[in-house]
N, C-alpha and C. Protein backbone atom coordinates (compact mmCIF):
# COMPACT_ATOMS: atom_id res chain seq x y z
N UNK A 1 -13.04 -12.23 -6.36
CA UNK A 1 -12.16 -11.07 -6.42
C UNK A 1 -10.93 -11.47 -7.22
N UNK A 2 -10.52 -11.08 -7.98
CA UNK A 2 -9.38 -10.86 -8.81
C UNK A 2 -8.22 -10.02 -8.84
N UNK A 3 -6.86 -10.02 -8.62
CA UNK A 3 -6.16 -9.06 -8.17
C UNK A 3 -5.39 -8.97 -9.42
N UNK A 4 -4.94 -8.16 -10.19
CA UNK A 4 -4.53 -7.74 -11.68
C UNK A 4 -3.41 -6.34 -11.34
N UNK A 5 -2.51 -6.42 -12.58
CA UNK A 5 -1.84 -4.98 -12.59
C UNK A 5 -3.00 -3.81 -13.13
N UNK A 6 -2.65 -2.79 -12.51
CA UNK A 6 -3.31 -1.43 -13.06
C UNK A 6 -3.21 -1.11 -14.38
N UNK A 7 -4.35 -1.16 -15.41
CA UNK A 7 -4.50 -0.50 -16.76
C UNK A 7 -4.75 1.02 -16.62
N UNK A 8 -4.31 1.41 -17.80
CA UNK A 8 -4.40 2.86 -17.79
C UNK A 8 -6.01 3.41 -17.74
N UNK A 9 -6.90 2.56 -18.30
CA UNK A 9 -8.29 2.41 -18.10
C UNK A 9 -9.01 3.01 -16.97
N UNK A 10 -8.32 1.89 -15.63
CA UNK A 10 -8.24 2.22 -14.69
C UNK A 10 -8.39 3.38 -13.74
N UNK A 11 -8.38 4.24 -13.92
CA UNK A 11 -7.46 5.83 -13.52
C UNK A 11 -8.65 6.13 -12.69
N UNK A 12 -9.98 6.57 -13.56
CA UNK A 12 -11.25 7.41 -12.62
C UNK A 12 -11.96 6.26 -11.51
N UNK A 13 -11.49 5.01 -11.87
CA UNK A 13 -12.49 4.44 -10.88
C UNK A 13 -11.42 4.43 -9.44
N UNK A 14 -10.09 4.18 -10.18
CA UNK A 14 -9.21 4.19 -8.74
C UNK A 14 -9.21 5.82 -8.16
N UNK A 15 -9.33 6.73 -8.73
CA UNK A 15 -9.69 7.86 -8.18
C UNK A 15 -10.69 8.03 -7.23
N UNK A 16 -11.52 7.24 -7.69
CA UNK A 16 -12.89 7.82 -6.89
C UNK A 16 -12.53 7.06 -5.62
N UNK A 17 -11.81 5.85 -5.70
CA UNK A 17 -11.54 5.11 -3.91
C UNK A 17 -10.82 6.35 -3.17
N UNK A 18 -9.44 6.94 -3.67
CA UNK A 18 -9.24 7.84 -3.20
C UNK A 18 -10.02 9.16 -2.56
N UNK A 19 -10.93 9.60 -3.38
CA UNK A 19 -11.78 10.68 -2.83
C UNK A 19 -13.05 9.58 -1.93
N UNK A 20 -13.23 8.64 -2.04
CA UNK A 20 -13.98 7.94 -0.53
C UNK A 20 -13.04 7.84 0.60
N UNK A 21 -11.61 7.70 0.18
CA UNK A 21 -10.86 7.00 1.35
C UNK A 21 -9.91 8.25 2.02
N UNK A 22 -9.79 9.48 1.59
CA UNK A 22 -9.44 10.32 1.86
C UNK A 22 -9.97 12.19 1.62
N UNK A 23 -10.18 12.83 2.77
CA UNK A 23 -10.51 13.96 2.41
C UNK A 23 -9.42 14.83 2.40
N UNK A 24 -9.30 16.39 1.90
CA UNK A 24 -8.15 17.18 1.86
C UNK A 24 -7.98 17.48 3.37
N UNK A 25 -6.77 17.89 3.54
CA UNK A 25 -5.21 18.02 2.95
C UNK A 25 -4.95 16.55 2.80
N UNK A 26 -5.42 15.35 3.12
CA UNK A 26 -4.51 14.06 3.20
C UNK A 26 -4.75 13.42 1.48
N UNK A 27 -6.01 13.55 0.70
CA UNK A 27 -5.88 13.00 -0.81
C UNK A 27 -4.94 13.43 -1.47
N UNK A 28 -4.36 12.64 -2.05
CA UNK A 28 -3.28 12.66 -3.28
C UNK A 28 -4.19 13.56 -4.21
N UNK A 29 -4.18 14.36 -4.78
CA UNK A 29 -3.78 15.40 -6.24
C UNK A 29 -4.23 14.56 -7.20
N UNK A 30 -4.90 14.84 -8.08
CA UNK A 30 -5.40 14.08 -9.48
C UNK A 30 -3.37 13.88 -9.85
N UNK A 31 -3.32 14.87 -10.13
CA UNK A 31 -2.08 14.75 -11.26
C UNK A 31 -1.11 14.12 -10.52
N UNK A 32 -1.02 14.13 -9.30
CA UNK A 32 0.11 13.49 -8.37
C UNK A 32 -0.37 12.00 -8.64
N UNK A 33 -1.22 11.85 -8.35
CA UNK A 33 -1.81 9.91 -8.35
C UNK A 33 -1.77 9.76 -9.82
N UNK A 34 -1.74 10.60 -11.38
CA UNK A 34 -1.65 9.97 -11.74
C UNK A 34 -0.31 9.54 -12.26
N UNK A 35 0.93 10.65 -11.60
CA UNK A 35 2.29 10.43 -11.97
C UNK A 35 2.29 8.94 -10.89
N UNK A 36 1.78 8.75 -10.31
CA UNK A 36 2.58 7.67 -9.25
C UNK A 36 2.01 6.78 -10.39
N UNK A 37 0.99 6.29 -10.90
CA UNK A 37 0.95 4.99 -11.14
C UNK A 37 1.53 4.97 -12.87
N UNK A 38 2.11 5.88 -13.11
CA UNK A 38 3.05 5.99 -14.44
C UNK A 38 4.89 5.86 -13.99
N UNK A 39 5.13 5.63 -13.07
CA UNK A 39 6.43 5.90 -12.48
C UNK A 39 6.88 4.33 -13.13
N UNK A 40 7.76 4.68 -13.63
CA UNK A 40 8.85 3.35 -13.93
C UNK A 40 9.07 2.05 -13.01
N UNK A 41 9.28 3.00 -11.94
CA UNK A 41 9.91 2.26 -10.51
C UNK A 41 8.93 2.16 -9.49
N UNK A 42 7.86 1.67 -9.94
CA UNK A 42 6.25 1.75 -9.27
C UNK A 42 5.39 0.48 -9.97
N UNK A 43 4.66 0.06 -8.99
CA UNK A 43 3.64 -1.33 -9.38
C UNK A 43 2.62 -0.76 -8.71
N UNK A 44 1.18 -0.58 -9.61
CA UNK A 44 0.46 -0.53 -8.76
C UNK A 44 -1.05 -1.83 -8.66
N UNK A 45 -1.13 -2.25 -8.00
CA UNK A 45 -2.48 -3.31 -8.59
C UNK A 45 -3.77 -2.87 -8.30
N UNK A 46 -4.65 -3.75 -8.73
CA UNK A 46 -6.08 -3.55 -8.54
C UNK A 46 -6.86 -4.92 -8.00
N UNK A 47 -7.76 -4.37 -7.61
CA UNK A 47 -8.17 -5.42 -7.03
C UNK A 47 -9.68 -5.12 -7.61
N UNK A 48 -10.49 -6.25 -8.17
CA UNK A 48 -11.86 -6.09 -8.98
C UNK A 48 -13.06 -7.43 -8.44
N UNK A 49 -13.78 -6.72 -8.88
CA UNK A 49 -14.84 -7.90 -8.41
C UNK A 49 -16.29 -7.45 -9.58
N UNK A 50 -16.40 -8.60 -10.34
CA UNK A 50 -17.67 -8.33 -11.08
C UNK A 50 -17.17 -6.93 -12.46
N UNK A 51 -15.89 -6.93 -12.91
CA UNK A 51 -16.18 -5.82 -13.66
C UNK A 51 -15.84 -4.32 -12.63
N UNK A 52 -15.46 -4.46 -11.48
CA UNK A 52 -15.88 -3.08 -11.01
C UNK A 52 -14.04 -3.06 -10.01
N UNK A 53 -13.65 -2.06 -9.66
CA UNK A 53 -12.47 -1.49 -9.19
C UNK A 53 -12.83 -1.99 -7.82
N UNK A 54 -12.45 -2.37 -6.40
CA UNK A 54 -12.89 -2.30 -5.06
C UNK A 54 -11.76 -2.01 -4.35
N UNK A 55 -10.38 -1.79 -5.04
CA UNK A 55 -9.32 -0.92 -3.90
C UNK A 55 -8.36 -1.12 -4.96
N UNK A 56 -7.21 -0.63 -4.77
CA UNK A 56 -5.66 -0.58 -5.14
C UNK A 56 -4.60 -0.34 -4.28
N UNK A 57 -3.38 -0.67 -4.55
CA UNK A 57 -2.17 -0.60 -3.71
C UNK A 57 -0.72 0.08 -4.90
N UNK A 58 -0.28 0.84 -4.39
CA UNK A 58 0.96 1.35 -5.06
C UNK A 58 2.07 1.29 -4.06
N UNK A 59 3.02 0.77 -4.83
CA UNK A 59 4.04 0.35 -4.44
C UNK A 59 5.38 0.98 -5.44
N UNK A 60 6.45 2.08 -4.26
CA UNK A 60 7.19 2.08 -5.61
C UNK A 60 8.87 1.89 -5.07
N UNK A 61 9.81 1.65 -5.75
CA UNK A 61 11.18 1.12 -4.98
C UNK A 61 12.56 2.41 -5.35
N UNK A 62 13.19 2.43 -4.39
CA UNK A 62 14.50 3.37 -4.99
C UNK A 62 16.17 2.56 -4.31
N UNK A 63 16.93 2.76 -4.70
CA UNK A 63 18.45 2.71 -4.20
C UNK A 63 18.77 3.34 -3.25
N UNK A 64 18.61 2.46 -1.97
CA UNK A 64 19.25 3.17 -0.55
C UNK A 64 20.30 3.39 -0.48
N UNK A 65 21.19 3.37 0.44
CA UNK A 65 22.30 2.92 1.28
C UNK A 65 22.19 1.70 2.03
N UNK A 66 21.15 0.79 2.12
CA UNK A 66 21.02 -0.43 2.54
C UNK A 66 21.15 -1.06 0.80
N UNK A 67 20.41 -0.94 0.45
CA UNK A 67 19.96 -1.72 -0.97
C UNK A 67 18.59 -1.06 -1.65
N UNK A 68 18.16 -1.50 -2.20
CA UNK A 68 17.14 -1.51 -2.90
C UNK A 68 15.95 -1.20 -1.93
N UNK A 69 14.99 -0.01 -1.85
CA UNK A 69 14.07 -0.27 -0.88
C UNK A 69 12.98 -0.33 -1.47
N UNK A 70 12.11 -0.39 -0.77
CA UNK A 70 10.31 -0.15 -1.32
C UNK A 70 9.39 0.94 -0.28
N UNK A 71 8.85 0.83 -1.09
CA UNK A 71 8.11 2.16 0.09
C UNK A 71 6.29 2.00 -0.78
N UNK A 72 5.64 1.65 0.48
CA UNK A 72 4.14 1.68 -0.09
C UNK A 72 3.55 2.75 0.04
N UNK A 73 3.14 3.42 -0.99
CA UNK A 73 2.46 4.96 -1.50
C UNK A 73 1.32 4.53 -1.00
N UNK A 74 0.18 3.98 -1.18
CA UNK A 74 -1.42 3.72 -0.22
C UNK A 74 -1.47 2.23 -0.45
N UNK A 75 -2.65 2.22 -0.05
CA UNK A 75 -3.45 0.47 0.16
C UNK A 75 -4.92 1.49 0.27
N UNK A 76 -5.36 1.32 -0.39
CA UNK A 76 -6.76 1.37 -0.26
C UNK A 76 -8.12 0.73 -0.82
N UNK A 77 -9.28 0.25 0.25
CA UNK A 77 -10.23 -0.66 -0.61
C UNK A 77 -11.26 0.36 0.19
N UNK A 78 -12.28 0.28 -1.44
CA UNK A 78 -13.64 0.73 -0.82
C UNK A 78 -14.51 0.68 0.46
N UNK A 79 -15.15 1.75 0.28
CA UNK A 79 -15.47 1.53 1.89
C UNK A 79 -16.47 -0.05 2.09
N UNK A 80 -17.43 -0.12 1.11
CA UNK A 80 -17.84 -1.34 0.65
C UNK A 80 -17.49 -2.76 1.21
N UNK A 81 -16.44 -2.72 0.33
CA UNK A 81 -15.52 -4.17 -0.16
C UNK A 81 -14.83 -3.96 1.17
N UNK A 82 -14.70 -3.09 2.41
CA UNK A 82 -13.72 -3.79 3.72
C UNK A 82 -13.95 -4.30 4.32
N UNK A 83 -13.25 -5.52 5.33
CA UNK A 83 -12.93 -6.40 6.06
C UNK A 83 -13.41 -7.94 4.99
N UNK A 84 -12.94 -8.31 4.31
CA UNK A 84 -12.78 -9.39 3.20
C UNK A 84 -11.81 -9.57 2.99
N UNK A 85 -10.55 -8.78 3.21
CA UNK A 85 -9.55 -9.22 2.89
C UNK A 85 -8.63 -8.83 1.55
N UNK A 86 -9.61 -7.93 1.43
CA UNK A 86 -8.66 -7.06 -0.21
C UNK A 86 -7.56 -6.59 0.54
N UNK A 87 -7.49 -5.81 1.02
CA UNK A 87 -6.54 -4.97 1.56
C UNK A 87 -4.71 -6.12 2.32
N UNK A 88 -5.62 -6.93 2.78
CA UNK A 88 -4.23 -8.03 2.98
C UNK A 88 -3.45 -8.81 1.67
N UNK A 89 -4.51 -8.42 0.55
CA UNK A 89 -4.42 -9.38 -0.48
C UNK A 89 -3.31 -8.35 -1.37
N UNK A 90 -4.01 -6.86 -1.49
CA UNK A 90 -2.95 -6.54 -2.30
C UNK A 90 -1.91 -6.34 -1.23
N UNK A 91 -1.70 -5.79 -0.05
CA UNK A 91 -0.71 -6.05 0.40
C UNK A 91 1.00 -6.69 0.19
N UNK A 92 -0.03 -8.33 -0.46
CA UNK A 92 1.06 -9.66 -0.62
C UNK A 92 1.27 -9.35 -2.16
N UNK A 93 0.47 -8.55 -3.06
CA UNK A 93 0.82 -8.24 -4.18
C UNK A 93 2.10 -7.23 -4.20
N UNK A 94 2.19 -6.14 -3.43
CA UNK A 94 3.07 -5.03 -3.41
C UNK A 94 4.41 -5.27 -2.66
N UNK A 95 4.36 -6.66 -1.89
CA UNK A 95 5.36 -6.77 -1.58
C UNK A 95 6.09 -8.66 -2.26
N UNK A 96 5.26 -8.89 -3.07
CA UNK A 96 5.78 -10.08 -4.23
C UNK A 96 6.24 -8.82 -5.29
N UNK A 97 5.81 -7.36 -5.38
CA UNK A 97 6.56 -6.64 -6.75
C UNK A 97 7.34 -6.32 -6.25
N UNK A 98 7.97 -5.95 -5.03
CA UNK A 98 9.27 -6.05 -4.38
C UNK A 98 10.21 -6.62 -4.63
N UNK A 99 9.71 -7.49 -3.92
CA UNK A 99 10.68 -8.96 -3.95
C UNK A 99 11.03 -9.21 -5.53
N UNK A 100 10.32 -9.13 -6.76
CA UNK A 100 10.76 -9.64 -7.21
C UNK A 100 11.78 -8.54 -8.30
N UNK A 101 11.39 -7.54 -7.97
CA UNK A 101 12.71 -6.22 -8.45
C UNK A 101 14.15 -6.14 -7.57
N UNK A 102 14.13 -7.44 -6.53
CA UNK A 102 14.85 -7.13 -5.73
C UNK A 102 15.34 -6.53 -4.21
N UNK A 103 14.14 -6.08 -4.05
CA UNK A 103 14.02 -4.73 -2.73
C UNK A 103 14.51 -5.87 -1.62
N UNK A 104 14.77 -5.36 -0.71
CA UNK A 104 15.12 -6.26 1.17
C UNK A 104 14.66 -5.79 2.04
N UNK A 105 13.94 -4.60 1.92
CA UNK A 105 13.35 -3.86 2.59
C UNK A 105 11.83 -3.20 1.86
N UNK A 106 10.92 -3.44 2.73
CA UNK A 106 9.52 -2.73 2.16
C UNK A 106 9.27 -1.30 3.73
N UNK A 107 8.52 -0.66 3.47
CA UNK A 107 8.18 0.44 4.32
C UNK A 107 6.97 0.98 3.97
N UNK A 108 6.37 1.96 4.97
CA UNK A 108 5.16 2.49 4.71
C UNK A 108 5.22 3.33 6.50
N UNK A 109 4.11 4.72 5.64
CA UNK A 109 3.96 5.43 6.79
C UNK A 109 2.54 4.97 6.92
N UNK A 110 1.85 4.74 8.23
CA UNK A 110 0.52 4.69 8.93
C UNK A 110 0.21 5.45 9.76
N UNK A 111 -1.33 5.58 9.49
CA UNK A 111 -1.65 6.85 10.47
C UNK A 111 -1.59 6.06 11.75
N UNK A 112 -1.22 7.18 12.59
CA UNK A 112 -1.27 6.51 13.86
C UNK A 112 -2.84 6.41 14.57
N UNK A 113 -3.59 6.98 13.88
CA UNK A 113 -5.02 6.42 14.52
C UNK A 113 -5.81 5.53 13.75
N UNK A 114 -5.10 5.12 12.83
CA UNK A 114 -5.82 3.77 12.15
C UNK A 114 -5.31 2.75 12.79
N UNK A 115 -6.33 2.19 13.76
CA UNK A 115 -5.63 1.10 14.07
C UNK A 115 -6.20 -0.30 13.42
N UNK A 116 -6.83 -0.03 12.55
CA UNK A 116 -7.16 -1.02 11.31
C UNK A 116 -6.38 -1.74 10.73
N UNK A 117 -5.26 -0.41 10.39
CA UNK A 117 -4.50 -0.85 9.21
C UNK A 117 -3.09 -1.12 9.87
N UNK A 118 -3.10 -0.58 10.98
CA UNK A 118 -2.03 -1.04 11.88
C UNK A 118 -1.82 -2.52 12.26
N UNK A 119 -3.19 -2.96 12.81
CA UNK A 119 -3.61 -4.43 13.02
C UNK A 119 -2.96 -5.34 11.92
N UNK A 120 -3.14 -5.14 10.68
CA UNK A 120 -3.36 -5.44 9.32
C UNK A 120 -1.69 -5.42 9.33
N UNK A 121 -0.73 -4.50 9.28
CA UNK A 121 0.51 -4.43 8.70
C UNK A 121 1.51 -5.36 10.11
N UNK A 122 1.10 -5.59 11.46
CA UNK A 122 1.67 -6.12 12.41
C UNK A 122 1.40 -7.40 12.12
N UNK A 123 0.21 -8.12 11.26
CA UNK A 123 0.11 -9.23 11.29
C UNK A 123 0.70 -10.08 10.27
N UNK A 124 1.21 -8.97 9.40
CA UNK A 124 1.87 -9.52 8.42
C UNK A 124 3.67 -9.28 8.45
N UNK A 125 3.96 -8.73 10.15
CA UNK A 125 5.23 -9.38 10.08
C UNK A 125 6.01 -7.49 10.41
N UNK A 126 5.02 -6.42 9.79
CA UNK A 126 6.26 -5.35 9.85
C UNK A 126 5.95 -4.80 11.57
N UNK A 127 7.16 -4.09 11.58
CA UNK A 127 7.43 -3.30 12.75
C UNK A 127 7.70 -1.56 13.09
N UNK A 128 6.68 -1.08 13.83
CA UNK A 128 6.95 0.40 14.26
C UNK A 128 8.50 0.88 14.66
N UNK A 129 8.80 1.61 13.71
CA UNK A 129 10.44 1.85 14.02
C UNK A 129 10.42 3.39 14.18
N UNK A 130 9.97 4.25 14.05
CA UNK A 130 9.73 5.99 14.36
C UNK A 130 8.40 6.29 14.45
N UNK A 131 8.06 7.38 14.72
CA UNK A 131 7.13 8.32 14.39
C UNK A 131 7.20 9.59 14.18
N UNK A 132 6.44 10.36 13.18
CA UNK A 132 6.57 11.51 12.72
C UNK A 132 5.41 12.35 12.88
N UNK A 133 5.89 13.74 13.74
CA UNK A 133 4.31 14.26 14.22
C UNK A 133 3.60 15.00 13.17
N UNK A 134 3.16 15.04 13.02
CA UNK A 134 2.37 16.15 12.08
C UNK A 134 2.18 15.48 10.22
N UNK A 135 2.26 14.60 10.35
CA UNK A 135 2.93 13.71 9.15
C UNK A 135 1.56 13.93 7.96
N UNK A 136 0.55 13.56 8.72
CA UNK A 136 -0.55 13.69 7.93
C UNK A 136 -1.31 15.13 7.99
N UNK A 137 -1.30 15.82 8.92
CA UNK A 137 -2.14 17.05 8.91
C UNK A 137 -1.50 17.70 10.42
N UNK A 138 -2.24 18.42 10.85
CA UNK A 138 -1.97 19.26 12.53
C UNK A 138 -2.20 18.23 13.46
N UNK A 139 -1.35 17.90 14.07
CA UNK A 139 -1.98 16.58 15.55
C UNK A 139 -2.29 15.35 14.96
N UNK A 140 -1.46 14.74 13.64
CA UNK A 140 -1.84 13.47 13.13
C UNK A 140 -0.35 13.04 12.97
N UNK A 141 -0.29 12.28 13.69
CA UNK A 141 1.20 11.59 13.29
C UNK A 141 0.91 10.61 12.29
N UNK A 142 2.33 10.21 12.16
CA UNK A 142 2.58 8.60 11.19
C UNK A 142 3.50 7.95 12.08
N UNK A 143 3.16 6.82 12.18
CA UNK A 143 4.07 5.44 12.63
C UNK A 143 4.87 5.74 11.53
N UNK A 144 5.97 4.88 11.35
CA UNK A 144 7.10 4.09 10.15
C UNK A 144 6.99 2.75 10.58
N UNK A 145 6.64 2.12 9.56
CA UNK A 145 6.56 0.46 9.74
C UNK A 145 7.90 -0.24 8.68
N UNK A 146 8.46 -0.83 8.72
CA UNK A 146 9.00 -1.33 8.09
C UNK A 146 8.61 -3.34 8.05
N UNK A 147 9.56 -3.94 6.96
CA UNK A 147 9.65 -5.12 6.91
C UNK A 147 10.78 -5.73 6.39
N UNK A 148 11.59 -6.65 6.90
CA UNK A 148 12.91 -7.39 5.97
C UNK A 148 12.41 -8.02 5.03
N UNK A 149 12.50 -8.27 3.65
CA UNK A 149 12.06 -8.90 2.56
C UNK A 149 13.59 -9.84 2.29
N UNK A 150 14.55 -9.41 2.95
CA UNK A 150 15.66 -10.27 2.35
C UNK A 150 15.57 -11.45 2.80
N UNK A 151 16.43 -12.37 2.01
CA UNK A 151 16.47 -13.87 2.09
C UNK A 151 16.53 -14.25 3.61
N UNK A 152 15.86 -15.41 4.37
CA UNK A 152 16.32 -15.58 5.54
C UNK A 152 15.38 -14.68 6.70
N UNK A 153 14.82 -13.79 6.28
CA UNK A 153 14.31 -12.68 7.15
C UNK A 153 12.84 -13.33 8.25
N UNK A 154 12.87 -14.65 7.43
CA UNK A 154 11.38 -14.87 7.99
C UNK A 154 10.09 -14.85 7.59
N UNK A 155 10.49 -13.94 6.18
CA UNK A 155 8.99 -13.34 5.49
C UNK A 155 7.89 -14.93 5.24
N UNK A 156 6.70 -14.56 5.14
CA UNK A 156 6.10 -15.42 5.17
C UNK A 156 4.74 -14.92 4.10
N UNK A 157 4.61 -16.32 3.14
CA UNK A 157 3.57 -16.29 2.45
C UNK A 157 2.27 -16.03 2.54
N UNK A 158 1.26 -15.38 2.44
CA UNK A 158 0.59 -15.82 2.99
C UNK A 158 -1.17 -16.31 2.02
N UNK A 159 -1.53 -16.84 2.26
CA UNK A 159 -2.57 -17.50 0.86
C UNK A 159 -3.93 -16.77 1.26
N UNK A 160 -3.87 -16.90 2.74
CA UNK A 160 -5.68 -16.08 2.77
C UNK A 160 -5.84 -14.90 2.94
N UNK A 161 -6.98 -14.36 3.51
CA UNK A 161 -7.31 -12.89 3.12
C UNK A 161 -8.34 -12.50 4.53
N UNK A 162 -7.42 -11.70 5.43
CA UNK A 162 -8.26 -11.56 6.57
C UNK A 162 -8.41 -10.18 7.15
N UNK A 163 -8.74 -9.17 6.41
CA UNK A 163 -8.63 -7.52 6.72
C UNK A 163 -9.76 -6.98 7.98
C-alpha cells in the first residue's frame, strides 16, 4: 500500500469509495467533493494498492480564535481494503498535513454509531468533547472529537497500521 497526495486523475475512483461508503442524505455531492479536494487550505491523500484507489482522507485547516485549526472532512477506505490499516494510516497523513501548516488543533465529527471509527480515533489519542443531534440525518448524532497537535501535547507517532 502506498499513501500519496491526491492527483486530479484521481477524482472518479475516489468518488466511487464515497458512493460505497455513503448513501443519501449523508454522501457528499459530486461538485461539493470536488470543491473540497481543490480548496487551497485542504490536503487530501490517497491511499493505493496495485495501481488501484482503496480509500482517501481530506483534511482542511482555517484561523480560529485558538490558532490555526484542522478539521477532517472524511477518512474513507473501501469496503474491501478494511481492517488493514489504511484508514489509521491516512489518518497520520492528515494530521502530519496539519502539523506541518501549523494547526494545534485537529477535529472531526463521528457518527455516533460507528463505533469502528470511534475505536480508531480514541486510539490515536483524540477525545469526545460534544455531541450534535441530528448531525448526520433524523436520530443520527455526531460525537466532536478533537486532538492537541501543539508542541508538548503528547501527540504520538505512530509507524503501524491497525484499523
Amino acid at each position: 500500500m502506498i499513501f500519496r497526495p491526491y492527483r486530479p486523475e484521481d477524482f472518479e475512483a475516489l468518488y466511487r469509495i464515497e458512493i460505497l461508503c455513503f448513501q443519501p442524505p449523508l454522501r457528499f455531492g459530486r461538485l461539493y467533493m470536488r470543491g473540497l479536494v481543490r480548496r487551497w487550505n485542504a490536503a487530501t491523500w490517497i491511499a493505493e494498492e496495485d495501481g488501484r484507489v482503496a480509500g482517501f482522507a481530506i483534511v482542511e485547516w482555517t484561523e480560529e480564535e485558538v490558532g490555526l485549526a484542522a478539521y477532517i472532512q472524511t477518512i474513507e477506505v473501501a469496503p474491501e481494503e478494511r481492517s488493514r490499516g489504511v484508514g489509521r494510516a491516512l489518518l497520520a497523513r492528515v494530521e502530519d498535513s496539519a502539523l506541518q501548516v501549523g494547526a494545534e488543533l485537529i477535529w472531526l465529527h463521528v457518527d455516533e454509531q460507528n463505533s469502528v471509527a470511534q475505536r480508531l480515533y480514541e486510539a490515536q489519542g483524540y477525545s469526545a468533547s460534544d455531541r450534535v443531534e441530528d448531525y448526520y440525518a433524523q436520530g443520527r448524532a455526531a460525537l466532536v472529537c478533537s486532538k492537541s497537535l501543539a508542541p508538548g501535547s503528547g501527540r504520538r507517532r505512530e509507524g503501524g497500521e491497525t484499523r
